[in-house]
N, C-alpha and C. Protein backbone atom coordinates (compact mmCIF):
# COMPACT_ATOMS: atom_id res chain seq x y z
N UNK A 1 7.46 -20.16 -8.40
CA UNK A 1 7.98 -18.78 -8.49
C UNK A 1 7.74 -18.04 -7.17
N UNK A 2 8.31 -17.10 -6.18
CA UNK A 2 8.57 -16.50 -5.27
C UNK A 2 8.63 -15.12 -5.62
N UNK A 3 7.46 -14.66 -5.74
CA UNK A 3 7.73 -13.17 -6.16
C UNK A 3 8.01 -12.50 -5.04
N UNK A 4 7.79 -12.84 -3.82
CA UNK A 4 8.33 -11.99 -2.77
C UNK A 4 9.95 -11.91 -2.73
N UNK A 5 10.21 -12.74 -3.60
CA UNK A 5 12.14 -12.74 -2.96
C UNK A 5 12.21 -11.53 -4.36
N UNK A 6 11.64 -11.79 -5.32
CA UNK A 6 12.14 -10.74 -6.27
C UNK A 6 12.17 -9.49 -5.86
N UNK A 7 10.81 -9.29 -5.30
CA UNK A 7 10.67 -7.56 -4.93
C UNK A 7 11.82 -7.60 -3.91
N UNK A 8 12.07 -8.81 -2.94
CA UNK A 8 13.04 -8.60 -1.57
C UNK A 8 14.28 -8.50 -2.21
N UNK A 9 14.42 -8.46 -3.68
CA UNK A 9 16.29 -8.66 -4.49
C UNK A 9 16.18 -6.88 -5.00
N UNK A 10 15.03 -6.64 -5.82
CA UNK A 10 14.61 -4.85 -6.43
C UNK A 10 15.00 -4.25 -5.06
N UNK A 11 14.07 -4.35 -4.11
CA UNK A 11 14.49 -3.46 -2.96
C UNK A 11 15.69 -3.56 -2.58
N UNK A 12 16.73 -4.62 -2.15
CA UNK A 12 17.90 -4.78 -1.66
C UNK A 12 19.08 -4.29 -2.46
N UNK A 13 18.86 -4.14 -3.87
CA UNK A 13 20.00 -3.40 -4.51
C UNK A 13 19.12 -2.01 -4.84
N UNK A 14 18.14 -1.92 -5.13
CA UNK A 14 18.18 -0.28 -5.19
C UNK A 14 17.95 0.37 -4.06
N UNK A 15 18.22 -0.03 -2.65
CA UNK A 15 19.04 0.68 -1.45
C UNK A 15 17.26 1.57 -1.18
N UNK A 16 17.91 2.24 0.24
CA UNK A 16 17.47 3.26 0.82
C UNK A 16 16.11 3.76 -0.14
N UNK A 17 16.17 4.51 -0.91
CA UNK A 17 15.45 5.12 -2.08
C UNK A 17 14.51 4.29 -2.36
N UNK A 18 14.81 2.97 -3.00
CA UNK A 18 14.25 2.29 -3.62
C UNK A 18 13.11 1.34 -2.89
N UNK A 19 13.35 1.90 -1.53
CA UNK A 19 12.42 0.77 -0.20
C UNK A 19 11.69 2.00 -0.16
N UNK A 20 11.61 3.41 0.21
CA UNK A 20 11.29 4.50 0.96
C UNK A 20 10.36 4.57 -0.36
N UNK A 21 10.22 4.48 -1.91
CA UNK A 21 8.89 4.65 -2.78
C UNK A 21 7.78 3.86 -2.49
N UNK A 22 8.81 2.12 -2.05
CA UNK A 22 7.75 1.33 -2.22
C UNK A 22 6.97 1.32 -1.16
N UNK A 23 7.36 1.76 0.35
CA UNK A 23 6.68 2.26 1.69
C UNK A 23 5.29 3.35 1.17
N UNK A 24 6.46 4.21 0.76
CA UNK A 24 4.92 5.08 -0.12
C UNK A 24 3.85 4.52 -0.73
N UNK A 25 3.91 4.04 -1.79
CA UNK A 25 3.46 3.16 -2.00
C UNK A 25 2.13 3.19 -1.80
N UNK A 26 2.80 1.59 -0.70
CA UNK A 26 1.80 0.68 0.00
C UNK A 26 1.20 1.69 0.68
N UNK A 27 1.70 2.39 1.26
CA UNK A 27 0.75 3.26 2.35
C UNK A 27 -0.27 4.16 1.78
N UNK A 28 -0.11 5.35 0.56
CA UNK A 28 -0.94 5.65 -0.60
C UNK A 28 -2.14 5.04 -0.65
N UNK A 29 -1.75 3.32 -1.09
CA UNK A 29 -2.86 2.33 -1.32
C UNK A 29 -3.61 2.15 -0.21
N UNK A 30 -3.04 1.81 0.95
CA UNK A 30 -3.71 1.55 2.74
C UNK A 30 -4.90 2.69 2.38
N UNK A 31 -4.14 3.87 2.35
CA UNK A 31 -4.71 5.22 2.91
C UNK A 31 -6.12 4.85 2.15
N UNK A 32 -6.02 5.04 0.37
CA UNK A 32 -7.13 5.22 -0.49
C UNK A 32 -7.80 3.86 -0.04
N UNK A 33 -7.65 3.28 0.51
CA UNK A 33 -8.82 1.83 0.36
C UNK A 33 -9.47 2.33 1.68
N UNK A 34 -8.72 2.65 2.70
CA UNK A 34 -9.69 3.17 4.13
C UNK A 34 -10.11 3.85 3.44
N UNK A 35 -10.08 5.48 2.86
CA UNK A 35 -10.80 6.61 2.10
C UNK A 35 -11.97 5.61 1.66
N UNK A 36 -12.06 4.97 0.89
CA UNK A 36 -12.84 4.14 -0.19
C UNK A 36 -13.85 3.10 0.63
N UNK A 37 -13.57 3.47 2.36
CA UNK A 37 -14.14 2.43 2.68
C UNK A 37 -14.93 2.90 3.91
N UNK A 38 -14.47 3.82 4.24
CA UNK A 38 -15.65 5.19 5.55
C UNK A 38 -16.93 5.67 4.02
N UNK A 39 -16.07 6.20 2.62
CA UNK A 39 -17.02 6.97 1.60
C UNK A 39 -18.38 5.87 1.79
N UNK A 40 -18.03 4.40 1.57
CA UNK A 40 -19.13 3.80 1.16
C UNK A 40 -19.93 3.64 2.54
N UNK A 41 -19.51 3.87 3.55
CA UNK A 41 -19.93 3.10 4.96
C UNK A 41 -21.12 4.50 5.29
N UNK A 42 -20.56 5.97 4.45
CA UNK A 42 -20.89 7.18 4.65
C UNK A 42 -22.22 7.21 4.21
N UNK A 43 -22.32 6.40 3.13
CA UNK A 43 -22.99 6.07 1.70
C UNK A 43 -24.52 5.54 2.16
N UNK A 44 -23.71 4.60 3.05
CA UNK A 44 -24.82 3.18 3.07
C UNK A 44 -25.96 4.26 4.56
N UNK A 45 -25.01 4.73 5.22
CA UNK A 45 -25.83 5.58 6.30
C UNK A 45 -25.36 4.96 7.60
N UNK A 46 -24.74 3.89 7.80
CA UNK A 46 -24.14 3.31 8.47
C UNK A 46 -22.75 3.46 9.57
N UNK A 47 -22.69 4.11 10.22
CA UNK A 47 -21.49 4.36 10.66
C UNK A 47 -20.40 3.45 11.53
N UNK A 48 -19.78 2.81 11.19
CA UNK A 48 -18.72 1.58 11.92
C UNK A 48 -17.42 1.82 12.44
């Protein structure tokens, strides 16, 4: 199974729109995992 071609078939017919959520998205997620990842570094006393 190739789930990358599926999401690459969802994105390719629901156009423009349908790429520009999933950009959101991923980036949302990027953002909160860095957030999630200075908090603990903040945490530990450690600065990197």
């Amino acid at each position: 199974m190739q789930e990358w071609l599926l999401w690459f078939l969802i994105l390719f017919w629901s156009g423009p729109i349908g790429l520009g959520i999933f950009l959101a998205g991923l980036g949302v997620y990027y953002w909160g995992r860095s957030l999630d990842r200075k908090s603990k570094a903040a945490g530990r006393g450690d600065q990197q």
